[in-house]
PDB file of N, CA and C in Angstrom:
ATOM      1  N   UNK A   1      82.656 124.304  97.189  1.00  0.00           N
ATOM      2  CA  UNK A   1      83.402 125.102  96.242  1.00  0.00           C
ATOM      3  C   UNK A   1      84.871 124.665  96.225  1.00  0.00           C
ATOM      4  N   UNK A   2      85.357 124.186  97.635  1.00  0.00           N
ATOM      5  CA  UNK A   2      86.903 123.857  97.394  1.00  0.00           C
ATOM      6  C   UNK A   2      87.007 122.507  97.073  1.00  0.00           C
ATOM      7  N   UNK A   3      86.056 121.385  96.501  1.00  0.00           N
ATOM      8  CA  UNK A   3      85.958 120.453  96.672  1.00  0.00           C
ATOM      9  C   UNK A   3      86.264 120.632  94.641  1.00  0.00           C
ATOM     10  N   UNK A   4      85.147 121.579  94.669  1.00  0.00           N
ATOM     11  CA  UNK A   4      85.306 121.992  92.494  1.00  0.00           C
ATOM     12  C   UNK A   4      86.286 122.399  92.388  1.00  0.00           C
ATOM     13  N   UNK A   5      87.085 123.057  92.979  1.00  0.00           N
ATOM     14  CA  UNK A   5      88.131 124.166  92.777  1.00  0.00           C
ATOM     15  C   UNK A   5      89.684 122.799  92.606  1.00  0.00           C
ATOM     16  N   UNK A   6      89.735 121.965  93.740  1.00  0.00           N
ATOM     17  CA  UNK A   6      90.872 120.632  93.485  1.00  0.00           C
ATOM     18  C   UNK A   6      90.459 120.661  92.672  1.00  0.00           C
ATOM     19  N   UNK A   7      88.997 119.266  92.245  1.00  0.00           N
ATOM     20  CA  UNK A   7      88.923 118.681  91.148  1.00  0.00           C
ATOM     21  C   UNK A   7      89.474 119.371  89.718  1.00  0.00           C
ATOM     22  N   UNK A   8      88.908 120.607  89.299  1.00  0.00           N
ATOM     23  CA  UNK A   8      89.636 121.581  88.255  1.00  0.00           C
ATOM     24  C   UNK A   8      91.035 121.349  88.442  1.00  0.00           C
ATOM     25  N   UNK A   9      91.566 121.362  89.634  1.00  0.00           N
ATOM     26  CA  UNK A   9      93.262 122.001  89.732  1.00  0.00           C
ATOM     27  C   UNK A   9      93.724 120.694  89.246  1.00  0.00           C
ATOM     28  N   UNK A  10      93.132 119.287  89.913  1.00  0.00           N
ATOM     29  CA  UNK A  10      93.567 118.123  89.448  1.00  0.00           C
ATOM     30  C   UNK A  10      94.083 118.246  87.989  1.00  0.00           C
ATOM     31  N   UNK A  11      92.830 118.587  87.123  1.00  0.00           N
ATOM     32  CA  UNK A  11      92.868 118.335  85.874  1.00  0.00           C
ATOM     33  C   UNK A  11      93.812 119.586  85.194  1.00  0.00           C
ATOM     34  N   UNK A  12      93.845 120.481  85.596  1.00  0.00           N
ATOM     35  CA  UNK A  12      94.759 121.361  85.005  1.00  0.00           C
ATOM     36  C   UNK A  12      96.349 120.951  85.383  1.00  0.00           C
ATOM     37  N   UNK A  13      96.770 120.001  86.692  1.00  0.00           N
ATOM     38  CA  UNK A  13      97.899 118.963  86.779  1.00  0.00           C
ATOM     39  C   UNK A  13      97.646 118.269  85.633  1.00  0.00           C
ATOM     40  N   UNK A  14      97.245 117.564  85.531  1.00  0.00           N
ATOM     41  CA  UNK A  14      97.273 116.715  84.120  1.00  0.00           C
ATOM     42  C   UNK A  14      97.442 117.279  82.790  1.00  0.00           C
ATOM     43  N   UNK A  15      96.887 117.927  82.481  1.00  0.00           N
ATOM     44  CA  UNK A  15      97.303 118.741  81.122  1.00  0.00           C
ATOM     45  C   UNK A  15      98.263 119.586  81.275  1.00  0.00           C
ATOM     46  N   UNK A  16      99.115 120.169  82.181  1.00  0.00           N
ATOM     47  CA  UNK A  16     100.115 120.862  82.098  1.00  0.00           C
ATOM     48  C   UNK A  16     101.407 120.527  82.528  1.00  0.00           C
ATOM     49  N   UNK A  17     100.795 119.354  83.359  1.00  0.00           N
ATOM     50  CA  UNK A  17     102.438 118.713  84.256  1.00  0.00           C
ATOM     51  C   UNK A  17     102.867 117.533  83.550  1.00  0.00           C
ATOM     52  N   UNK A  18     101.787 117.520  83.956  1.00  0.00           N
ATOM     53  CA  UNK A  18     102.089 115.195  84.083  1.00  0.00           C
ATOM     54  C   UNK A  18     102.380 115.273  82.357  1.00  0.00           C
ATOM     55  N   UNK A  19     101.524 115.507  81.574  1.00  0.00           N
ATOM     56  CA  UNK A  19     101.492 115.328  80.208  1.00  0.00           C
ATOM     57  C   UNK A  19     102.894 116.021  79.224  1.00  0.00           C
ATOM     58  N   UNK A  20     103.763 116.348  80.198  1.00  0.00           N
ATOM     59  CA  UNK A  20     104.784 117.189  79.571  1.00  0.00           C
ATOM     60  C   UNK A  20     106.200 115.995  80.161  1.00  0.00           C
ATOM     61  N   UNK A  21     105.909 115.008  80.789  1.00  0.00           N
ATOM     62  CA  UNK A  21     106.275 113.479  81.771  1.00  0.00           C
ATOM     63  C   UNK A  21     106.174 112.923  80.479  1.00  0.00           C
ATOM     64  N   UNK A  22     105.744 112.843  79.680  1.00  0.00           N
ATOM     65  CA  UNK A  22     105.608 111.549  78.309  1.00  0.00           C
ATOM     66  C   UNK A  22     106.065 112.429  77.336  1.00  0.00           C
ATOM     67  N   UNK A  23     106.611 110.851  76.823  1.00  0.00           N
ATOM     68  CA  UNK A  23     107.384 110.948  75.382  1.00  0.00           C
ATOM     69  C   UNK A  23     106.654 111.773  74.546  1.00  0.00           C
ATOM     70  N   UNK A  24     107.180 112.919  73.433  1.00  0.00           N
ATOM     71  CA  UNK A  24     106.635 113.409  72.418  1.00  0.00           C
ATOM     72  C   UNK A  24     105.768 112.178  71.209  1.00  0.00           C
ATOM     73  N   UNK A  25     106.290 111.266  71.570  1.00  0.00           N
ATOM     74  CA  UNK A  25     106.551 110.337  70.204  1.00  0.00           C
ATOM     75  C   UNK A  25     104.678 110.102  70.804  1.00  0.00           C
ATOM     76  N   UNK A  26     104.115 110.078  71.971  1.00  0.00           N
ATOM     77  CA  UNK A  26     102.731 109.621  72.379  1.00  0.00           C
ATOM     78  C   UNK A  26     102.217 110.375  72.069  1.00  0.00           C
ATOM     79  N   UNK A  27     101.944 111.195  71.870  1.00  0.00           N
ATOM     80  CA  UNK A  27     100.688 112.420  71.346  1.00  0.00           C
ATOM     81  C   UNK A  27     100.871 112.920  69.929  1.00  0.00           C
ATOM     82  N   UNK A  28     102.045 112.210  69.386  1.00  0.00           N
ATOM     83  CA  UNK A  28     102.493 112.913  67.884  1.00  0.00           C
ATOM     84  C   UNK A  28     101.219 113.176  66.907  1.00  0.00           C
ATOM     85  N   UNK A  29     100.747 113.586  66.275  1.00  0.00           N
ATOM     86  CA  UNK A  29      99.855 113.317  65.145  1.00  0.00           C
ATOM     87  C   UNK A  29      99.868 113.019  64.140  1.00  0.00           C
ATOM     88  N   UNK A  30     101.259 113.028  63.496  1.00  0.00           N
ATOM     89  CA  UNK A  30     101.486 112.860  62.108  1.00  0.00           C
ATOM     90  C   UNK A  30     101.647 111.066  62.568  1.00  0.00           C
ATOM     91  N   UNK A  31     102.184 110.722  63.332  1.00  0.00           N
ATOM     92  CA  UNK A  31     102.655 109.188  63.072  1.00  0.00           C
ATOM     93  C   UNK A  31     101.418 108.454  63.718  1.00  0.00           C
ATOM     94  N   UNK A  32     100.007 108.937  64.850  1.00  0.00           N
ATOM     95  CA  UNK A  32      98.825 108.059  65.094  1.00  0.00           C
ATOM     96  C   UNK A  32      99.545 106.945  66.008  1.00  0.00           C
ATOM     97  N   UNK A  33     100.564 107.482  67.208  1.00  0.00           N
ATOM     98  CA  UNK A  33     100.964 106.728  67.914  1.00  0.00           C
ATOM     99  C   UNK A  33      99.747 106.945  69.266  1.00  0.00           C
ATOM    100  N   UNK A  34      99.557 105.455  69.508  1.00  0.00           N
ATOM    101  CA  UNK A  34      98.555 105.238  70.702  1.00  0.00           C
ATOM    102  C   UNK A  34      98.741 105.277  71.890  1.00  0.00           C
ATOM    103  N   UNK A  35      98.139 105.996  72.911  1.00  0.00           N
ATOM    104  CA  UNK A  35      98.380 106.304  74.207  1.00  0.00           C
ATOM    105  C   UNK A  35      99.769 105.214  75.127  1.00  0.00           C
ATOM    106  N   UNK A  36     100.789 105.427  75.922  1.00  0.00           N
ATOM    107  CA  UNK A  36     101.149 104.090  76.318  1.00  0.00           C
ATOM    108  C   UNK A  36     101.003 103.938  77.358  1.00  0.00           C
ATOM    109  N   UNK A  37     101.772 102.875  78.173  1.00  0.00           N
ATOM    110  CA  UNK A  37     101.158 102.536  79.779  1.00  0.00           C
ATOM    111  C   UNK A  37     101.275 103.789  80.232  1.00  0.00           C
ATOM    112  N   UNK A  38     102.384 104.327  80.640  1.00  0.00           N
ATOM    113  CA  UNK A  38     102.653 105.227  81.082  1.00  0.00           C
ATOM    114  C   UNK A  38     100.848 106.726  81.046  1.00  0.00           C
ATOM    115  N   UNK A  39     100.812 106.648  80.098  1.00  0.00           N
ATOM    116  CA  UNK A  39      99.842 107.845  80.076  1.00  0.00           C
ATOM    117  C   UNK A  39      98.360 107.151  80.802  1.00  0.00           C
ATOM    118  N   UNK A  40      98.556 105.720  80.787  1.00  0.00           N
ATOM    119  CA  UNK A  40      97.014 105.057  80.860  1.00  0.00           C
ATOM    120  C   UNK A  40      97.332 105.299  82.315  1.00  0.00           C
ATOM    121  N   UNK A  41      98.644 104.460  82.944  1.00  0.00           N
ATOM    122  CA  UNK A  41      98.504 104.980  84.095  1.00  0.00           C
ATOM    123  C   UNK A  41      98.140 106.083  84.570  1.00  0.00           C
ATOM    124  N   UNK A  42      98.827 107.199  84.184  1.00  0.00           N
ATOM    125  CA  UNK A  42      98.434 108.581  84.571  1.00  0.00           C
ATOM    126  C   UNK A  42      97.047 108.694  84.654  1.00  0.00           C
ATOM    127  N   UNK A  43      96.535 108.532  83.661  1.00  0.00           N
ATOM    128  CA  UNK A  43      94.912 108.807  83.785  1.00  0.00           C
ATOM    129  C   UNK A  43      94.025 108.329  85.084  1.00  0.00           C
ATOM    130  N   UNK A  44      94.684 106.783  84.647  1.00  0.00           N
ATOM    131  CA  UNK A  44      93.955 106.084  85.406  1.00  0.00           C
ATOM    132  C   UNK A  44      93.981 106.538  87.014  1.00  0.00           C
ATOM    133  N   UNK A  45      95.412 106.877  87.437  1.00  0.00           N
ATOM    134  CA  UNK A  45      95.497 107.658  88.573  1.00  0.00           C
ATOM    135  C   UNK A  45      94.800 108.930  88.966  1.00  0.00           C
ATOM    136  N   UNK A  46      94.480 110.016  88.281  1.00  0.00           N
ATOM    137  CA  UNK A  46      94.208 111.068  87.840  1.00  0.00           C
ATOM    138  C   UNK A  46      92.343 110.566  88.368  1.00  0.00           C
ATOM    139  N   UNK A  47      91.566 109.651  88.029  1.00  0.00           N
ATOM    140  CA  UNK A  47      90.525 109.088  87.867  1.00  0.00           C
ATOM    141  C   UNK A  47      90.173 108.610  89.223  1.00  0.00           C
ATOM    142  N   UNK A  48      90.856 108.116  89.858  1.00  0.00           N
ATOM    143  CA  UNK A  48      91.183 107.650  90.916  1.00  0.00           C
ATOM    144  C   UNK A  48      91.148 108.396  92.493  1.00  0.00           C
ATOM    145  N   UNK A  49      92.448 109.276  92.034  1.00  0.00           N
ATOM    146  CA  UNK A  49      92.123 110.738  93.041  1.00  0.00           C
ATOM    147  C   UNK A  49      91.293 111.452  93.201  1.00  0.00           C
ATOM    148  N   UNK A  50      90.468 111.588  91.717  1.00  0.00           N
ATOM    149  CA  UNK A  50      88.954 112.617  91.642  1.00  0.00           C
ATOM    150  C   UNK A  50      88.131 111.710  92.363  1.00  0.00           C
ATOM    151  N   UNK A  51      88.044 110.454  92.160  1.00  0.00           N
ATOM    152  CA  UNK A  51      87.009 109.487  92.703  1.00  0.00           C
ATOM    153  C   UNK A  51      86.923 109.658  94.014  1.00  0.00           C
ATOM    154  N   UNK A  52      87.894 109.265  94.939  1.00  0.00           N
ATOM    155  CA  UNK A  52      88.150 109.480  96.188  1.00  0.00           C
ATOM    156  C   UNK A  52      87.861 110.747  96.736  1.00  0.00           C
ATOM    157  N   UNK A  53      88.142 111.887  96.162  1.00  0.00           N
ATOM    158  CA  UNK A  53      87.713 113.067  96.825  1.00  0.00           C
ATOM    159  C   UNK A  53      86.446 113.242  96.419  1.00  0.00           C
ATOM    160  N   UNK A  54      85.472 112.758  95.490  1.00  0.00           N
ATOM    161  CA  UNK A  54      83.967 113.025  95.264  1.00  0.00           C
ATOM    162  C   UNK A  54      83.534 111.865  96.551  1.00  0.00           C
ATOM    163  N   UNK A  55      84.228 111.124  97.071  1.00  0.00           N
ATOM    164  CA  UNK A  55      83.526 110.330  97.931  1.00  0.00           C
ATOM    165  C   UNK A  55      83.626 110.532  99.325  1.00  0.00           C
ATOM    166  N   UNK A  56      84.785 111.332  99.750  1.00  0.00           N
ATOM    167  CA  UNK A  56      85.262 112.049 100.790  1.00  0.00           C
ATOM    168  C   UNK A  56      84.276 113.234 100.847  1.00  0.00           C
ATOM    169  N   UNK A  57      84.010 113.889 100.324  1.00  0.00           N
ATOM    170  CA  UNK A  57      83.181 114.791 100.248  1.00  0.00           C
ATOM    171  C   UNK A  57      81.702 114.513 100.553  1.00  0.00           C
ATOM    172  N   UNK A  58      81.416 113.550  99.455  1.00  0.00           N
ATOM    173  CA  UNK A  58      80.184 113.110  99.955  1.00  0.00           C
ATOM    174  C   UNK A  58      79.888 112.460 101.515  1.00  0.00           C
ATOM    175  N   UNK A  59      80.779 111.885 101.939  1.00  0.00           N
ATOM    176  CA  UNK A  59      80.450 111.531 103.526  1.00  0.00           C
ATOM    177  C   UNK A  59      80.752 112.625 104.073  1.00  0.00           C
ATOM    178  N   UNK A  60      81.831 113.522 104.090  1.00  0.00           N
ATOM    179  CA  UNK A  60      81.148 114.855 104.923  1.00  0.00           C
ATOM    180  C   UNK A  60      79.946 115.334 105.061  1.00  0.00           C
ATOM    181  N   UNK A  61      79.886 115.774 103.806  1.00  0.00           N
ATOM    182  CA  UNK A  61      78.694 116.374 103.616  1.00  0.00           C
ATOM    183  C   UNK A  61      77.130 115.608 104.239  1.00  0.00           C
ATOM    184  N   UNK A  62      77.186 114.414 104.094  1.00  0.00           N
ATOM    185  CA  UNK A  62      76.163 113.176 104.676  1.00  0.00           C
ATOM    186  C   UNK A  62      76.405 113.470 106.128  1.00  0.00           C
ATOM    187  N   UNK A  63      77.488 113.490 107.063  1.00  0.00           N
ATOM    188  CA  UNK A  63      77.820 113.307 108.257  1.00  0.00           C
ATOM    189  C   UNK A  63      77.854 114.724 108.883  1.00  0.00           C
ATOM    190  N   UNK A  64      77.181 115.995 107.914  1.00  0.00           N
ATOM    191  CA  UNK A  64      76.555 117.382 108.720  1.00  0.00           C
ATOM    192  C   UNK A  64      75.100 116.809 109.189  1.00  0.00           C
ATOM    193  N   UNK A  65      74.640 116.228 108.362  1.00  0.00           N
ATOM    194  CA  UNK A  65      72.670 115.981 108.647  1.00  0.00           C
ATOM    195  C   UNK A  65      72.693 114.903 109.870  1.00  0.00           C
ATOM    196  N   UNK A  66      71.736 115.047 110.879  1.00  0.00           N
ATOM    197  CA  UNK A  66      72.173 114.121 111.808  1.00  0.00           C
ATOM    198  C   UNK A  66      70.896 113.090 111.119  1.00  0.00           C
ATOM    199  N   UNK A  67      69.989 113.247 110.263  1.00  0.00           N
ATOM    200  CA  UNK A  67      69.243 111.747 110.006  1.00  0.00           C
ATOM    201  C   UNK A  67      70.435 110.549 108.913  1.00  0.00           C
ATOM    202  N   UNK A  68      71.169 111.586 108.514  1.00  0.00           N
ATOM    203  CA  UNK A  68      71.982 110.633 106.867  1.00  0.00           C
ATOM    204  C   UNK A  68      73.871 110.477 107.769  1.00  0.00           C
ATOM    205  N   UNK A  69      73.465 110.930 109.228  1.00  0.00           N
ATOM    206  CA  UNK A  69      74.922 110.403 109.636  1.00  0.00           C
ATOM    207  C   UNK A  69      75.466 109.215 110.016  1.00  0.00           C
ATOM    208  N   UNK A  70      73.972 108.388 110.184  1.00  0.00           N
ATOM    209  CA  UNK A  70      74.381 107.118 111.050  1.00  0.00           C
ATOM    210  C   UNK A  70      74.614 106.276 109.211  1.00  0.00           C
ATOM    211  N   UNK A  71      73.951 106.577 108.397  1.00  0.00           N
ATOM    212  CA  UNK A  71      74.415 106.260 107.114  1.00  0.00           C
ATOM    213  C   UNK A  71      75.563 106.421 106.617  1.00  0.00           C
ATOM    214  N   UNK A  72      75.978 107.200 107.234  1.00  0.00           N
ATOM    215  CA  UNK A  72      77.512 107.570 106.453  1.00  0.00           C
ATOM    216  C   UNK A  72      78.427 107.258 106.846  1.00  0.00           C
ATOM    217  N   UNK A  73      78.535 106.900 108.286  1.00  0.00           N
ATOM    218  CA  UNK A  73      79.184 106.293 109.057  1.00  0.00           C
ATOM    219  C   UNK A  73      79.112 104.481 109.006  1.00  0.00           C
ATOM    220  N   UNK A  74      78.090 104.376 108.547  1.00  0.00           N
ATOM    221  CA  UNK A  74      77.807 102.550 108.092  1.00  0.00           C
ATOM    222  C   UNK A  74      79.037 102.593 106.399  1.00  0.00           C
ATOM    223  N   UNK A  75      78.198 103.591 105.828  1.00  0.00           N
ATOM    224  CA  UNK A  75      79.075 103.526 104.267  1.00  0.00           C
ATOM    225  C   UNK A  75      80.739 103.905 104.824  1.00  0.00           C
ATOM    226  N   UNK A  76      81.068 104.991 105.445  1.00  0.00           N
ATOM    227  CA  UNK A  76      82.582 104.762 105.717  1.00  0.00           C
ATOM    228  C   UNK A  76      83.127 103.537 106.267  1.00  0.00           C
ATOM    229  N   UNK A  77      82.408 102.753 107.481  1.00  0.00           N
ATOM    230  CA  UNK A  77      83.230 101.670 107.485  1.00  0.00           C
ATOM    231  C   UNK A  77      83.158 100.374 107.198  1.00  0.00           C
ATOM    232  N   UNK A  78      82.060 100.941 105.931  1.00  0.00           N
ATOM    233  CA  UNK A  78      82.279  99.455 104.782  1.00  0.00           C
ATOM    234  C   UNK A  78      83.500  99.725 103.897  1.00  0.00           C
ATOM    235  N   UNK A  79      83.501 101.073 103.551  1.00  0.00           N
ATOM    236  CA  UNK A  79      84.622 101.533 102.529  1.00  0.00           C
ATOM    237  C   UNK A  79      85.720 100.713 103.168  1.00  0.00           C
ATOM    238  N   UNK A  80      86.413 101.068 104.366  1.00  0.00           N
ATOM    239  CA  UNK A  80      87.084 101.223 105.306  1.00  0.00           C
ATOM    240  C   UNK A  80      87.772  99.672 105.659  1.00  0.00           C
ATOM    241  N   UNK A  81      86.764  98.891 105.641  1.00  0.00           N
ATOM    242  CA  UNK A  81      86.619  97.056 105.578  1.00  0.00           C
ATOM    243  C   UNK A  81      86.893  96.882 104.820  1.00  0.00           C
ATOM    244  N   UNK A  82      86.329  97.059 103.497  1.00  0.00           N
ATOM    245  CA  UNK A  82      87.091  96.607 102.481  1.00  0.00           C
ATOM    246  C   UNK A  82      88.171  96.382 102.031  1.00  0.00           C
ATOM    247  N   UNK A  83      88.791  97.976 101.738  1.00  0.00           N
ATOM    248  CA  UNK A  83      90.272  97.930 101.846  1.00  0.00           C
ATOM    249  C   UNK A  83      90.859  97.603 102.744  1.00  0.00           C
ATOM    250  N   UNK A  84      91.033  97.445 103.986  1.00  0.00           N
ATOM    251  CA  UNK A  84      91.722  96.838 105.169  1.00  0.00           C
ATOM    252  C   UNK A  84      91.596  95.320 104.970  1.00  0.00           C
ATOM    253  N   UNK A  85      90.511  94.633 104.657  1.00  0.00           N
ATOM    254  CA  UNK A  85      90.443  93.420 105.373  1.00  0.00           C
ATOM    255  C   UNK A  85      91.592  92.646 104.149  1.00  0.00           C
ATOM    256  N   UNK A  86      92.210  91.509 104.325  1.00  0.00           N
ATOM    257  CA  UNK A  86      92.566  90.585 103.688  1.00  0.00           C
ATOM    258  C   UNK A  86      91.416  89.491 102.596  1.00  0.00           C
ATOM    259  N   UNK A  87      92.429  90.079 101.856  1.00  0.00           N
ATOM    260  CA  UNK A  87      92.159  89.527 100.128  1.00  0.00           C
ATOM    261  C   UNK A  87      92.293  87.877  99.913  1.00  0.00           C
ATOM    262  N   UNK A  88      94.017  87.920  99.812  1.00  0.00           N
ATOM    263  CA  UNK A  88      94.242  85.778 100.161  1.00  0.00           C
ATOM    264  C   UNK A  88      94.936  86.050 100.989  1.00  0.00           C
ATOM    265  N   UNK A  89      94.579  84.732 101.197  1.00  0.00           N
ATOM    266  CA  UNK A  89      94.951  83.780 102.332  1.00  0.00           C
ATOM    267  C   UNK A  89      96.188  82.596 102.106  1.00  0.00           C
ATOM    268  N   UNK A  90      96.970  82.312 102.411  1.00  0.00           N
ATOM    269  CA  UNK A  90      97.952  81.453 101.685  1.00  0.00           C
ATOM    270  C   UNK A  90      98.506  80.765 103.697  1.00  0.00           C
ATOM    271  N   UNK A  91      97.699  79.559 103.557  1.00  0.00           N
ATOM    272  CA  UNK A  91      98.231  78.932 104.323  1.00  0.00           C
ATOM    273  C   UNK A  91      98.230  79.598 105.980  1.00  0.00           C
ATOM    274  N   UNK A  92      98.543  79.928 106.840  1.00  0.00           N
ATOM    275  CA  UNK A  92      98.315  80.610 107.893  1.00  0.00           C
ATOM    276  C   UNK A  92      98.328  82.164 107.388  1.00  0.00           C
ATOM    277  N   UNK A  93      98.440  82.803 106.952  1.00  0.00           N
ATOM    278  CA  UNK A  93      99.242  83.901 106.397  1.00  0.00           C
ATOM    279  C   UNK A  93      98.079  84.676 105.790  1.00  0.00           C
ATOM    280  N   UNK A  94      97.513  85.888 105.631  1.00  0.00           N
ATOM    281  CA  UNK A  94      96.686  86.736 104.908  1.00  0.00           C
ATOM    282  C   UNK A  94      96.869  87.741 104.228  1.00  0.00           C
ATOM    283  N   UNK A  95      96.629  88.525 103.112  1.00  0.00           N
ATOM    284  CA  UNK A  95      97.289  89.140 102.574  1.00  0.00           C
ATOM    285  C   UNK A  95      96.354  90.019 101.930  1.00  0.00           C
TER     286      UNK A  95
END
């Protein structure tokens, strides 16, 4: 329930905060001006945070059952590898 209750609050941040952060001239209707970075970012962030907490959640929730824990614990520290490990490589150096 507190997991629905963010996600909602997320989105009610977005339509009441963030979206009051951009230019009038982006949402106008009479002139059919198109979203700009700025708002794509937002979203895209917005998309991002929900993602992460539907996935945070889901390994909790996996890591109450003791048959789906040793699973969840494999899927967290693939997540976990991923982002940590180095991307390039440039000469001795990793990045």
């Amino acid at each position: 329930m507190g997991a629905i209750a963010l996600h909602l609050m997320l989105g009610w941040v977005w339509r009441y905060w963030l979206r009051r952060l951009l230019p009038r001239e982006v949402n106008h209707p009479e002139t059919g001006a198109q979203p700009k970075g700025v708002e794509l970012f937002l979203k895209l962030t917005l998309f991002v945070v929900r993602s992460l907490l539907w996935i945070a959640i889901a390994i909790y929730i996996t890591d109450l059952f003791p048959l789906t824990r040793e699973w969840s614990r494999r899927i967290a520290n693939i997540l976990w590898m991923s982002l940590t490990s180095p991307v390039i490589s440039i000469g001795e150096s990793s990045y």
